[in-house]
Structures are given as structure tokens and as C-alpha cells.
Protein backbone atom coordinates (compact mmCIF):
# COMPACT_ATOMS: atom_id res chain seq x y z
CA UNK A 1 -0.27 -9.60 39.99
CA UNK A 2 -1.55 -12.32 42.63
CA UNK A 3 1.14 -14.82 43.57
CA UNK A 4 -0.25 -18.74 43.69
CA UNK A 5 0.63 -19.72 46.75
CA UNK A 6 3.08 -22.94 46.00
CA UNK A 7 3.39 -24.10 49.29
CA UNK A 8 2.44 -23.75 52.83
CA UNK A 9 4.63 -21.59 54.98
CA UNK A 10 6.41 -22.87 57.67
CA UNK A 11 5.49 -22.67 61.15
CA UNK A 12 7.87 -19.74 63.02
CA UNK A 13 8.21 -20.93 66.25
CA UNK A 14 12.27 -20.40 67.58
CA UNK A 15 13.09 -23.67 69.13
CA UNK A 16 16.28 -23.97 71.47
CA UNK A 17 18.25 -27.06 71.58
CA UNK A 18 18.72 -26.61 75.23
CA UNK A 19 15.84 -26.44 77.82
CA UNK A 20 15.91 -22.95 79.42
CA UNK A 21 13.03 -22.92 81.55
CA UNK A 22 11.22 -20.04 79.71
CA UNK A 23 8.33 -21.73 78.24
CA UNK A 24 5.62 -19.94 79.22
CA UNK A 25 7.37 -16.66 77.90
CA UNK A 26 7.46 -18.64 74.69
CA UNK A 27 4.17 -20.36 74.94
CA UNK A 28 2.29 -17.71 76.29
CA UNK A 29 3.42 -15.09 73.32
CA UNK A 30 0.17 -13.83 72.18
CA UNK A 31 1.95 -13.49 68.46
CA UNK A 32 2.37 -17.26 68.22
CA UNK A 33 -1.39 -17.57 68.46
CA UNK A 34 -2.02 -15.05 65.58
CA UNK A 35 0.99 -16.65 63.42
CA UNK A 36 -1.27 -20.48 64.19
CA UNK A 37 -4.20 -19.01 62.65
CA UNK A 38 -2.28 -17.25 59.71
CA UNK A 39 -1.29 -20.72 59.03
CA UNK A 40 -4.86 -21.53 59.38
CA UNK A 41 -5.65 -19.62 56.48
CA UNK A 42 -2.84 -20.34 54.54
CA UNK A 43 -4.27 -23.88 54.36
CA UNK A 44 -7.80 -22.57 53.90
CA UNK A 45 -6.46 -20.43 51.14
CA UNK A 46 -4.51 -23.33 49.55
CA UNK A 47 -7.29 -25.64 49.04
CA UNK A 48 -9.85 -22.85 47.92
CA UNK A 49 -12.41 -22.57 50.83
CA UNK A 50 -15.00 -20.36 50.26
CA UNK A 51 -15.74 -17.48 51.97
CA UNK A 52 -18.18 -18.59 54.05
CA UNK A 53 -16.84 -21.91 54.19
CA UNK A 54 -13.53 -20.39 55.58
CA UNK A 55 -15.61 -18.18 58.13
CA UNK A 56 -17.22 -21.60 59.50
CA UNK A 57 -14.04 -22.99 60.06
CA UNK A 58 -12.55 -19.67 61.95
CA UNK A 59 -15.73 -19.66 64.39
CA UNK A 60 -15.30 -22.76 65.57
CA UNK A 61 -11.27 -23.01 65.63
CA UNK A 62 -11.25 -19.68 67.70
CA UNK A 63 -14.33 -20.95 69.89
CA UNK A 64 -12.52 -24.01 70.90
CA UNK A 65 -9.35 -21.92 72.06
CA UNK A 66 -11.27 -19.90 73.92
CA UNK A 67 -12.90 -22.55 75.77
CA UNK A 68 -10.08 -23.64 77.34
CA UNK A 69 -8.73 -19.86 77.77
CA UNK A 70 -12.02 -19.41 80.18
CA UNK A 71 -11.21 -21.96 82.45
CA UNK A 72 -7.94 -21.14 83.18
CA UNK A 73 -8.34 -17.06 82.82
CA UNK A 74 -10.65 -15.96 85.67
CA UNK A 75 -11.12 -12.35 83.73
CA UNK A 76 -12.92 -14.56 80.82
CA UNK A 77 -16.68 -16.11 81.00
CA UNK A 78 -17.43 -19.59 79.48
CA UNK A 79 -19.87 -19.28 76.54
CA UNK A 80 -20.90 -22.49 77.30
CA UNK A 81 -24.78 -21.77 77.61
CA UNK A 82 -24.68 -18.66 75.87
CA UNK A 83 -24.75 -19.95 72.36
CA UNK A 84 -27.48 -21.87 71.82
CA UNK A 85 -27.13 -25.89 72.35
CA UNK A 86 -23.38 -25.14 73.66
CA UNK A 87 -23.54 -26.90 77.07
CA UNK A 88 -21.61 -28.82 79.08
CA UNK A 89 -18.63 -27.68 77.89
CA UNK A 90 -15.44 -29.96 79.54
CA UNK A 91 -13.86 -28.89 83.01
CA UNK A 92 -10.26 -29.68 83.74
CA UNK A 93 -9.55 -32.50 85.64
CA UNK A 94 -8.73 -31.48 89.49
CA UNK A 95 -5.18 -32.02 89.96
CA UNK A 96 -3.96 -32.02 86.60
CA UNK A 97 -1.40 -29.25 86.34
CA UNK A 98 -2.41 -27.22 82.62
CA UNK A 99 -0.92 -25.09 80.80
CA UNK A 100 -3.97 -23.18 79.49
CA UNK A 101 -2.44 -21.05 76.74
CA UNK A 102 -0.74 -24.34 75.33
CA UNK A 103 -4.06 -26.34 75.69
CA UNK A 104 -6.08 -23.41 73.71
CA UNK A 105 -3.45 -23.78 71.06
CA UNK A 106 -4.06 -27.76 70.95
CA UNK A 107 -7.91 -27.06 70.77
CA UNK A 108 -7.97 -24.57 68.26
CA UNK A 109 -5.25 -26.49 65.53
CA UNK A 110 -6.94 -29.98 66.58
CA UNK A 111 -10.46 -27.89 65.18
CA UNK A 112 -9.08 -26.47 62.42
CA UNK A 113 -7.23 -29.58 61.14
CA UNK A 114 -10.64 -31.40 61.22
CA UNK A 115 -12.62 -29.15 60.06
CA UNK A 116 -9.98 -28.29 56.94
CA UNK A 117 -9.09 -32.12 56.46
CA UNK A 118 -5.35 -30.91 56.52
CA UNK A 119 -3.92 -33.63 58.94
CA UNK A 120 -0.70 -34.30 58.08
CA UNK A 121 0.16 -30.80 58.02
CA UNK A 122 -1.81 -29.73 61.07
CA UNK A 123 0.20 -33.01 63.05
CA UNK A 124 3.14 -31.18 61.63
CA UNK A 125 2.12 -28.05 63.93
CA UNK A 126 1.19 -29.31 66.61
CA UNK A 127 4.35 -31.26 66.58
CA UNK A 128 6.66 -28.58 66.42
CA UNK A 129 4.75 -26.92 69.44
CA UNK A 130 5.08 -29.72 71.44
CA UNK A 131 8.65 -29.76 70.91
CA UNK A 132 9.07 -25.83 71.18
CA UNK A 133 7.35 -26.23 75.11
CA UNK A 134 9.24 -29.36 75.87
CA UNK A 135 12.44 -27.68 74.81
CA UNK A 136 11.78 -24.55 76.86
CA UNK A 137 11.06 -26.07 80.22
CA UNK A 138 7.69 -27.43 79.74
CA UNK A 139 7.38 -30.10 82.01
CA UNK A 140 6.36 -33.45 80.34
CA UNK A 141 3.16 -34.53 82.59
CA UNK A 142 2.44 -30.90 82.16
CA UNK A 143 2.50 -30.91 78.42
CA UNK A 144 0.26 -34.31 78.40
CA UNK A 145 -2.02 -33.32 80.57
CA UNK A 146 -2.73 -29.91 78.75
CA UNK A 147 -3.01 -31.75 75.35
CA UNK A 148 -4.99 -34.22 76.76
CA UNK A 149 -7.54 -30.60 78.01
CA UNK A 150 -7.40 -29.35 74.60
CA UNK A 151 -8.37 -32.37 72.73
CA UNK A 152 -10.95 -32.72 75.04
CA UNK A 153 -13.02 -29.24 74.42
CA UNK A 154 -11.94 -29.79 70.79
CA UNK A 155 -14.30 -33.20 70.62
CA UNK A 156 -17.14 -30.86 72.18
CA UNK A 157 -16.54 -28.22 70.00
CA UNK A 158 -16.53 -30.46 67.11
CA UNK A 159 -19.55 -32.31 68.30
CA UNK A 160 -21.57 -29.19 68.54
CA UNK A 161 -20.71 -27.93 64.87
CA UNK A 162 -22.08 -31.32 63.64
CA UNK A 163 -25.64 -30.09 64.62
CA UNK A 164 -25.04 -26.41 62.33
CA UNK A 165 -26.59 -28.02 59.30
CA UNK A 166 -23.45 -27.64 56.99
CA UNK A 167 -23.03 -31.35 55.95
CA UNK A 168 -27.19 -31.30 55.45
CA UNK A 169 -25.74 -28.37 52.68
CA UNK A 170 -22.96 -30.54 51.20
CA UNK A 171 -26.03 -32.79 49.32
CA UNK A 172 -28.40 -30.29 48.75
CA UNK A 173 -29.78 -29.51 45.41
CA UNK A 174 -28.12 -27.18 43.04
CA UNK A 175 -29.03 -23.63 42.66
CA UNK A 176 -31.53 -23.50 39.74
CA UNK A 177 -31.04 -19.98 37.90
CA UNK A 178 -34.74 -18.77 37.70
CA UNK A 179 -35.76 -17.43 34.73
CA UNK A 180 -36.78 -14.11 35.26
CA UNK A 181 -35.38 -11.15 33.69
CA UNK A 182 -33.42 -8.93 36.44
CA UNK A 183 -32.12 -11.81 38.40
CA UNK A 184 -28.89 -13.25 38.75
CA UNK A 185 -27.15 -14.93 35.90
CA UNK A 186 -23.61 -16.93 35.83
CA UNK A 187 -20.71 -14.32 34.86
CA UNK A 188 -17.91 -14.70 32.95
CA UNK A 189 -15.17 -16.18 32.25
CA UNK A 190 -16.00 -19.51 33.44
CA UNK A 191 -19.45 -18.89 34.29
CA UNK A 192 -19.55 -21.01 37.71
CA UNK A 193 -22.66 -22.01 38.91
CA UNK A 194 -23.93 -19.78 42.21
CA UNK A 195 -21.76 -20.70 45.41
CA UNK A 196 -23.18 -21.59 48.51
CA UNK A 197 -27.05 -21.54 47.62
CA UNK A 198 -27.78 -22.92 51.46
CA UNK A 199 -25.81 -21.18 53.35
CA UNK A 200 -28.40 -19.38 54.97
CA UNK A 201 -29.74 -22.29 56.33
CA UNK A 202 -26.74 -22.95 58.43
CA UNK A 203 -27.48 -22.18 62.01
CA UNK A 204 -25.93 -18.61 63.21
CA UNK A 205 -23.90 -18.23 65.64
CA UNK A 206 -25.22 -15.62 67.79
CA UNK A 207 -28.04 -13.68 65.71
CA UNK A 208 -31.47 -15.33 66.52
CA UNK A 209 -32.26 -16.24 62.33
CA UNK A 210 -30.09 -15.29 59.29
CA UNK A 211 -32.72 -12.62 58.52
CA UNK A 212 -32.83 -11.59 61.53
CA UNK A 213 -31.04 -8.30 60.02
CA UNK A 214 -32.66 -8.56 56.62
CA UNK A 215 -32.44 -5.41 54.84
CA UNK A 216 -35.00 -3.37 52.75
CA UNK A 217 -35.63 -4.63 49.30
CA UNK A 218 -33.36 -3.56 46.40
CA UNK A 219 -34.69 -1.06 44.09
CA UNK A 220 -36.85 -2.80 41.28
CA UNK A 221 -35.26 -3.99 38.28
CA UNK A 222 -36.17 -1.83 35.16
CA UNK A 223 -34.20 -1.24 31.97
CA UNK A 224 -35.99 2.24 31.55
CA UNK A 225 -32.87 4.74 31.61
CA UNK A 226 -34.65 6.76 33.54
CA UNK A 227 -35.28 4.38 36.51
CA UNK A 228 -33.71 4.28 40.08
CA UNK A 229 -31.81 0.46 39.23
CA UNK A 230 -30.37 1.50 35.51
CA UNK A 231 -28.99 4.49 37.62
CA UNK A 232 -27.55 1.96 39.74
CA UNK A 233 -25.86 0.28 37.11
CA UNK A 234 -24.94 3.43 34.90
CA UNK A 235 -23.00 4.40 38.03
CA UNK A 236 -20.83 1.11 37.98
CA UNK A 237 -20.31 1.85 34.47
CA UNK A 238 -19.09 5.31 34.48
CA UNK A 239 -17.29 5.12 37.60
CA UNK A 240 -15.16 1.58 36.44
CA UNK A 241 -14.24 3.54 33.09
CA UNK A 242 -13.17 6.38 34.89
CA UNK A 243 -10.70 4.75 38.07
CA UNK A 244 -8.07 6.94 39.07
CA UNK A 245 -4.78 4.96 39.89
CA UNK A 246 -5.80 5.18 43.78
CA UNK A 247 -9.46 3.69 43.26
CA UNK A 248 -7.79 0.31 41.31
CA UNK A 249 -5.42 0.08 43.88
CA UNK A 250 -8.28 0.60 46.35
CA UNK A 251 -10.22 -2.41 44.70
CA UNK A 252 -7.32 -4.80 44.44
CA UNK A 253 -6.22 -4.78 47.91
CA UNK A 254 -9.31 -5.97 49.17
CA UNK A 255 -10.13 -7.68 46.09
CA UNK A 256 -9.49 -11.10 48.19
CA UNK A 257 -10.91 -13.63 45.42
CA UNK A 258 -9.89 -17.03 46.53
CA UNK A 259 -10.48 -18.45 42.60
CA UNK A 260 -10.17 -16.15 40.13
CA UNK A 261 -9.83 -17.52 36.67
CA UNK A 262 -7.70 -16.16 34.28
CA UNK A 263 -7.95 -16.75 30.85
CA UNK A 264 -4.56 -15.70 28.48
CA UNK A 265 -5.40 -17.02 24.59
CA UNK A 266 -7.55 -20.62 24.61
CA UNK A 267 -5.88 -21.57 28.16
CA UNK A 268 -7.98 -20.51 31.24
CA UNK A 269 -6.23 -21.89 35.50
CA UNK A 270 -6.87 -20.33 38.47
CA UNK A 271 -5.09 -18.04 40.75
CA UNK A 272 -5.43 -18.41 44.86
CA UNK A 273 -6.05 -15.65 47.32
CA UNK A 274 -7.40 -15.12 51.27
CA UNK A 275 -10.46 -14.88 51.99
CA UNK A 276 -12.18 -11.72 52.99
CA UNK A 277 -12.55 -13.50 56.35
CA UNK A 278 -8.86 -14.42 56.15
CA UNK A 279 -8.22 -10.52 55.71
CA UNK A 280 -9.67 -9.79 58.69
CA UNK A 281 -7.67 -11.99 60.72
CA UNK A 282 -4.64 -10.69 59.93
CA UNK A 283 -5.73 -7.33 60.22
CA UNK A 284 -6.83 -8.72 64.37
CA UNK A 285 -2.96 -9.84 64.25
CA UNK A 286 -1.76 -6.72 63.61
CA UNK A 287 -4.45 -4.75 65.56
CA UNK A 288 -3.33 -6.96 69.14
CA UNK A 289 0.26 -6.73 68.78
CA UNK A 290 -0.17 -2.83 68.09
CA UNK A 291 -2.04 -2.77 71.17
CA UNK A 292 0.59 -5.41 72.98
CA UNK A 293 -2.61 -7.14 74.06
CA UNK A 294 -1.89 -10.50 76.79
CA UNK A 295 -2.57 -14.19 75.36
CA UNK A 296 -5.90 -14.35 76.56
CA UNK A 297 -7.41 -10.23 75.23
CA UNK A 298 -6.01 -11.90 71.79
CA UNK A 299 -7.83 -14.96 71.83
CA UNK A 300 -11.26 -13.23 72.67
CA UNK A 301 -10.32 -11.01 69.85
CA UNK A 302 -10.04 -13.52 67.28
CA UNK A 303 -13.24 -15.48 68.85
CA UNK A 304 -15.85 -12.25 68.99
CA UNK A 305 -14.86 -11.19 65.51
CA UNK A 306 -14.87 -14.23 63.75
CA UNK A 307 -18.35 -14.72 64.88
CA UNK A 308 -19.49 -11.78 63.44
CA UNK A 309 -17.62 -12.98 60.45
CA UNK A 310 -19.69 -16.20 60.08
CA UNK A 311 -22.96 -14.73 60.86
CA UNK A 312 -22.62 -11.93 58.53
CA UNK A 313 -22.06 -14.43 55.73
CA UNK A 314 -25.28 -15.91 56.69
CA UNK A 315 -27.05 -13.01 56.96
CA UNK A 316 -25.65 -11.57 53.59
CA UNK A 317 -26.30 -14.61 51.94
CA UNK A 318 -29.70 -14.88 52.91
CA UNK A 319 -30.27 -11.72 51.00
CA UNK A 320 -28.57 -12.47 48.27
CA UNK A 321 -30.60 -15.41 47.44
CA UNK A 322 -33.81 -13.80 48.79
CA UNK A 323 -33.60 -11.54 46.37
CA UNK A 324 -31.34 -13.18 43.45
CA UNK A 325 -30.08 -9.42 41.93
CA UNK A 326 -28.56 -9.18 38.74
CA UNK A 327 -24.55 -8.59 39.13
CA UNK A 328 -23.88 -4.97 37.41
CA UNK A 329 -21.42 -6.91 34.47
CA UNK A 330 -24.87 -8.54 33.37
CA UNK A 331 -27.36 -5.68 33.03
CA UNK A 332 -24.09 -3.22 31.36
CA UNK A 333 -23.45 -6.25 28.82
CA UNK A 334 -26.87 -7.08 27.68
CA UNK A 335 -28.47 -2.91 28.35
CA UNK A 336 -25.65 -0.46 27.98
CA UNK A 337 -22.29 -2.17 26.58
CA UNK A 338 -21.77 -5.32 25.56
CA UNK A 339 -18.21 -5.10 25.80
CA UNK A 340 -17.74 -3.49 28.81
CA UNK A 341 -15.61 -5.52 31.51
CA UNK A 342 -15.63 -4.97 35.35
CA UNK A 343 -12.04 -3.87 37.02
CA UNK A 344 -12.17 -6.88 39.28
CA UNK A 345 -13.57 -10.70 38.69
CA UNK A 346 -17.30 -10.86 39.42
CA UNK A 347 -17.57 -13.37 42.34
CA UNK A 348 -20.08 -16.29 41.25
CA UNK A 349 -23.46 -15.65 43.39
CA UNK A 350 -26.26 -13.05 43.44
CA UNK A 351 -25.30 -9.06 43.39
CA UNK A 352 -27.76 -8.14 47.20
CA UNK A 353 -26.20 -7.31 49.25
CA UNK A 354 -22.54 -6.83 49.50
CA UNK A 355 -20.63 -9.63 51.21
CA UNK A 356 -17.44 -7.56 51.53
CA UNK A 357 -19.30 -4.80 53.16
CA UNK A 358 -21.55 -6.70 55.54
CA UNK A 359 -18.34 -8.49 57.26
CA UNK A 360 -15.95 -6.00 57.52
CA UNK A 361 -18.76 -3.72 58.74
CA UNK A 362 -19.47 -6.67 61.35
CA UNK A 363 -15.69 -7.16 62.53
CA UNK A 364 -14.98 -3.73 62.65
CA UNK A 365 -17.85 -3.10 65.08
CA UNK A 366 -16.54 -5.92 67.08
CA UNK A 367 -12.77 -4.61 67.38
CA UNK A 368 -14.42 -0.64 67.90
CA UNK A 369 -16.35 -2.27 70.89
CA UNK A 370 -12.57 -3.91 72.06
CA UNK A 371 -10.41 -1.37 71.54
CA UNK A 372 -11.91 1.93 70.40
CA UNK A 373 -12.68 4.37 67.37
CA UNK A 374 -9.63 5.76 66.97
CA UNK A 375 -6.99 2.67 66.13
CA UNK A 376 -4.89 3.41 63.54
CA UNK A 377 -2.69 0.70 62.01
CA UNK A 378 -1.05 -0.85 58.66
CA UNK A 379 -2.07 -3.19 57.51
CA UNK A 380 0.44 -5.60 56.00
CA UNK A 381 -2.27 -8.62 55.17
CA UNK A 382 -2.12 -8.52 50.90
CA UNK A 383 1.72 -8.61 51.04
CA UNK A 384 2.10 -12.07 49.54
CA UNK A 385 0.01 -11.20 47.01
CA UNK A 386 2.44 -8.15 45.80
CA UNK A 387 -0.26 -5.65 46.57
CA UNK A 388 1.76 -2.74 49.19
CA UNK A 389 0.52 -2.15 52.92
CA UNK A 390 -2.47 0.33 53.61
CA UNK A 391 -2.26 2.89 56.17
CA UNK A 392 -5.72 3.58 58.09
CA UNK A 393 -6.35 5.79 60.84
CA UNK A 394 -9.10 3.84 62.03
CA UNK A 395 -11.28 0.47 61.33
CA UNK A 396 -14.05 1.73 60.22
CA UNK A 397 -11.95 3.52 57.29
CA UNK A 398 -10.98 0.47 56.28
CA UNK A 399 -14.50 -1.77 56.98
CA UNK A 400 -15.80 1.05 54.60
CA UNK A 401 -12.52 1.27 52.15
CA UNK A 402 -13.32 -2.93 52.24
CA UNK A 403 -16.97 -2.20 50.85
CA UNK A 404 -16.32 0.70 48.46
CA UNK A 405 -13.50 -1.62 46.77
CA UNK A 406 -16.17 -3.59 45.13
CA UNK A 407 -17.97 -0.64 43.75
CA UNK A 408 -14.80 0.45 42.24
CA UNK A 409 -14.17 -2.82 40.79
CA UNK A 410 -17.34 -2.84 38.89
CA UNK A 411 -19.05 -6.07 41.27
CA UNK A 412 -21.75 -4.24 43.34
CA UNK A 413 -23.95 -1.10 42.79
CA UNK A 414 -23.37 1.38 45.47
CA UNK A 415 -26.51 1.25 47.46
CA UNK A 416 -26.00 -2.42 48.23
CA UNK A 417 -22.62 -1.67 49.79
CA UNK A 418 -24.14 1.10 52.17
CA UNK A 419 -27.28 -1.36 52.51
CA UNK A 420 -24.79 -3.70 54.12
CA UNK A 421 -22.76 -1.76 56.10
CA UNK A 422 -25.49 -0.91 58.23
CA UNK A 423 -26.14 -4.67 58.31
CA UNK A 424 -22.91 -5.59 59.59
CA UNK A 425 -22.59 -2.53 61.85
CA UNK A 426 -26.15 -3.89 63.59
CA UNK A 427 -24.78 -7.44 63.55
CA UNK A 428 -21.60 -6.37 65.34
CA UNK A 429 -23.27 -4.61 68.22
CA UNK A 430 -25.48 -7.58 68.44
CA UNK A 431 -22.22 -9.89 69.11
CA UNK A 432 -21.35 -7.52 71.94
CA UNK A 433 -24.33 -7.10 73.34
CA UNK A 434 -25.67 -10.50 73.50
CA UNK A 435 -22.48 -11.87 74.51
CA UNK A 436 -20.82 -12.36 77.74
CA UNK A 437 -17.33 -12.60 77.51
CA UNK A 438 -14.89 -10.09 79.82
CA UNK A 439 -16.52 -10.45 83.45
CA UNK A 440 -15.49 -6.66 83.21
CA UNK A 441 -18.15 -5.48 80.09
CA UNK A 442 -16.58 -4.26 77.15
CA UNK A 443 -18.18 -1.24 75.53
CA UNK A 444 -17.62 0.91 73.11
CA UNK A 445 -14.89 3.57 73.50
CA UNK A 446 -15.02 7.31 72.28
CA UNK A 447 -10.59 8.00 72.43
């Protein structure tokens, strides 16, 4: 069973009480970056962002760090320019000694506590790193001035996500549920209204529209048993009544719903979980310190996926209400079994196409093009939700373990997760291809 997450978990930083003059081998530890954004999503999953809330908030956070990583890593290109209205990003002051690691770490938590609204625990953070470089030999005008840095390209960073449309999105209208048999209805238990009807509207990071990898329609609703869509939904049925012990455990580690009601006699609360996005961070943590990746590899890591993250949850949700499909629980309840239940929760928006499989199509693309085909690794990410580690012998087996679990767990027909693999496995080599990042070009590796 998912554990609610009480609190959130401290930061693991290993101060000394003495100074030693070893703080850049403390500062510059690639591991403390990925343990900063775990705590990012640890706040993200305490206050219930939603998934594409959450991936917002990583592509920004992640851009800002690697902003200042650029200037001070002559390996790395600016984006500034690149992205579009991204200019004039800040310069370090001539003469100011920086610490650029320490000043991407400033930028990024300074991001993420804005953009979360988590300030007194973010402070908290930022605090303790302060006092972990000071402690370890940091000087102090060093320390200042590289704070100062970070701030700085934070502001600029912020500034620039103020012109994405998302707070246009906070007081639009309401998603109206049309009234047309075969589209999407609220599902039980609680029936919440559709999440995130705007999204698409939000302006994309790197892909040119959000339909700018649309895919082809959906096959037309019909309740005719012999038609191609009540296949699609007889398949959900039979295969959900028929898991093995493998396929639930399949659908539950990747299950990764961030507010799932439960309901036990007349009482119905909510339990807390990562998001998808949040998944694939930690799966990046694992995947750089496998690799023993430097400080500045693990920042572009983070930065290139999670903006395939956030434009695959655009693009996915621009087909989902461009088309407004029926969620299989609602055409097996009111056309084959009224009783039926899915294995997991059905997530509250439109069935076409597959959020889980669009993303982790995406970010696996992105980490094939950075480190190759053939990475295997465990991954460790569902561990605080009691759910054991996975073994994979590569990321795409587990981008497309990700988008099968929601077939097993009765929330997607199975055409709509291979429609949006091929989505996210477009968008990803779009991210690569359009971006400049590593003044030596990354491509993709055949081990």
C-alpha cells in the first residue's frame, strides 16, 4: 500500500564542524544536485501538483541551474536564444570570484521555491548549503558573490516563465463535459472534474505548437461488438480480469497517482504519490551516478529531459482534449459490465492519448541520445511507497514497461499507449536535435 508522505525529508548534506578546505569536493558532488531536486519533488508531491503542473516547475528549476552551469563550464552552450523569447540571459560580473556549481544550486532551489510557494522550507535548504560550503572552506566573498549569480539568472528565469501563459490558465473557464455519447465522462470514486483543460495552451518549451506531434485520430466510438473501439475496450476488460501477479505489480510501480482517493465504508481521504515526471527524475539520479557523470553532464541531464517532460504533457494533453475519449471504466460500466472495476484509479481527464507513455517515451529518448541504448539500471524511485526496485536492462524497457502499466491497470486501451510512444519518441529526438547544448554534439549511441 502507498505510504502518505507525513513530512518532508531532510536535506542530506554531511556538514563538518571544522573548515577543511574541501568544499568544492563537497559542493561540486554531482549527487547533491540529484538529492536537491528529490527534495524538489518531495515538496511537489506533498502539496499535490499535478502532473503537468510538476513538469512546469522541473523545466524551469533545471533551466535556471543550467544557466549558470554554461557560463562557468566552457564544454556547455547557453540556451539563451535558443528557446524562444530566452534572451539576455545574465553574465557574471568580471572580477567576482564564483563558484558555479554552488550558484546553479542557488538558481535552481531559488526557482523551485517560487514556483512551488514552499519558502520557508526552500530558505531551510538553501541555508543548510550555505553553511555546508562555508564550513568546508568556501570562502565568504566567494559564497556571496555566487549567491548573488544565482539569484540573478533565477529573476530571468522567473521573468521569462511569466510570459508561458500558465497564470492566464489559473482563471480560465472550467472544462464543460460535452454531451456526446463516446466522450469523456468524470470517473469514480469522487468523480473530479477534468484536470488541466488548458494546458495545451501553455507555451512549449522547445516543440514549435503543442500539436506539433498530434497523432492520428482514435478509432471511432461505436458500441457495435463487432467494431474496432468495443475491441479496444473488450481488451481492457479481459486483460484487467485476467493479471498475473507480475502485470499488477507492473501497473503499481508506475502507477504514480499523486491523489488517489480511497474510499473504506462512508469515509473517502486521499493518498499522495510522485508524479510520473517525479519518476523520471529519480530514475536521471540513478542513471548519472551509475554512469559517475561530473556536476555539470548531470545538470544537462536533468535540464534536456525535463523539457521533454513538459512538452510531452502539452502535447499529450492537447490530444486528449482534442479528442475528449471515453476512459475504458466508462464504456465497460455502462456496455459490457457494470460492475467491473479497473486495477488502478482512473486519473480524472480524457482517455487519448496516454500521458504515461508519451513522457517516458520522451525522456527516455533524451537519456538514449546522452548515454546510449544499452543502460541498464535499478531503479529504486517507488521505494517510499513500499512498492520493491525494478531491474531494466535498458530505458526504453522501462519508457515502454511505464506505458503498458496503464493498460494493465485497466486506464488506457492499448493503441493509445503505442499511439504515444511514438509521440514521445518523435518529441525526444526533437529536444536533441533542435537543441544546442554540449559544444561537442551528442548523438545517439548504438553500445
Amino acid at each position: 500500500m502507498r505510504k502518505l508522505i507525513p513530512a518532508l525529508l531532510v536535506l542530506a548534506i554531511a556538514a563538518s564542524c571544522n573548515r577543511a578546505n574541501d568544499y568544492q569536493k563537497v559542493i561540486h558532488d554531482p549527487n547533491l544536485y540529484s538529492r536537491l531536486t528529490g527534495q524538489l519533488t518531495e515538496i511537489m508531491t506533498f502539496n499535490i501538483f499535478t502532473p503537468p503542473v510538476a513538469s512546469r516547475v522541473y523545466a524551469y528549476s533545471h533551466l535556471a541551474a543550467y544557466e549558470v552551469m554554461a557560463k562557468g563550464d566552457s564544454n556547455y552552450t547557453s540556451l539563451d536564444g535558443q528557446l524562444k523569447g530566452l534572451v539576455n540571459m545574465p553574465k557574471p560580473q568580471a572580477g567576482k570570484q564564483i563558484d558555479y556549481p554552488y550558484a546553479s544550486m542557488v538558481a535552481m532551489l531559488e526557482v523551485g521555491k517560487t514556483l512551488t510557494f514552499s519558502n520557508a522550507t526552500m530558505d531551510s535548504i538553501v541555508n543548510a548549503l550555505k553553511e555546508t560550503a562555508l564550513d568546508h572552506g568556501m570562502p565568504d566573498s566567494m559564497e556571496s558573490h555566487s549567491k548573488a549569480y544565482g539569484l540573478n539568472v533565477a529573476k530571468a528565469v522567473l521573468a521569462w516563465s511569466k510570459k508561458d501563459n500558465y497564470a492566464q490558465t489559473r482563471s480560465a473557464a472550467k472544462y464543460t463535459v460535452p454531451e456526446e455519447e463516446g466522450k469523456w465522462i468524470p470517473t469514480p470514486p469522487a468523480y473530479i472534474q477534468a484536470v488541466e483543460p488548458h494546458w495545451r495552451t501553455i507555451r512549449s518549451i522547445v516543440m514549435d505548437s503543442a500539436s506539433q506531434f498530434a497523432p492520428p485520430p482514435p478509432a471511432a466510438f461505436s458500441k457495435d461488438s463487432t467494431s474496432e473501439f468495443y475491441g479496444w475496450a473488450k481488451q481492457v476488460y479481459d486483460t484487467v480480469n485476467n493479471l498475473s501477479d507480475e502485470q499488477k505489480a507492473i501497473a503499481s510501480f508506475w502507477d504514480c497517482n499523486g491523489f488517489k482517493v480511497n474510499v473504506v465504508g462512508h469515509a473517502m481521504f486521499a493518498t499522495k504519490a510522485m508524479t510520473p515526471g517525479g519518476h523520471w527524475m529519480g530514475i536521471i539520479g540513478i542513471v548519472c551516478k551509475d554512469k559517475q557523470v561530473d556536476f555539470s553532464k548531470t545538470i544537462q541531464t536533468y535540464t534536456l529531459v525535463s523539457f521533454a517532460l513538459m512538452d510531452a504533457f502539452i502535447s499529450c494533453w492537447d490530444a486528449k482534449y482534442t479528442w475528449a475519449l471515453i476512459r475504458p471504466e466508462s464504456v465497460i460500466n455502462q456496455y459490457i459490465d457494470a460492475s467491473w472495476k479497473p486495477f488502478l484509479q482512473t486519473p480524472p481527464f480524457p482517455e487519448y492519448t496516454s500521458g504515461h507513455s508519451e513522457i517516458s517515451s520522451a525522456a527516455a529518448t533524451v537519456l538514449e541520445h546522452l548515454y546510449g541504448t544499452n543502460v541498464s539500471f535499478r531503479d529504486s524511485t517507488e521505494r517510499a511507497w513500499g512498492w520493491p526496485d525494478r531491474n531494466f536492462t535498458s530505458l526504453r524497457q522501462a519508457a515502454d514497461e511505464a506505458g503498458i502499466s496503464r493498460f494493465y491497470g485497466g486506464i488506457h486501451y492499448r493503441q493509445s499507449i503505442a499511439v504515444a510512444k511514438d509521440q514521445g519518441l518523435r518529441l525526444g529526438n526533437h529536444v536533441m536535435t533542435k537543441l544546442q547544448t554540449s559544444k561537442h554534439a551528442e548523438k545517439l549511441a548504438a553500445e
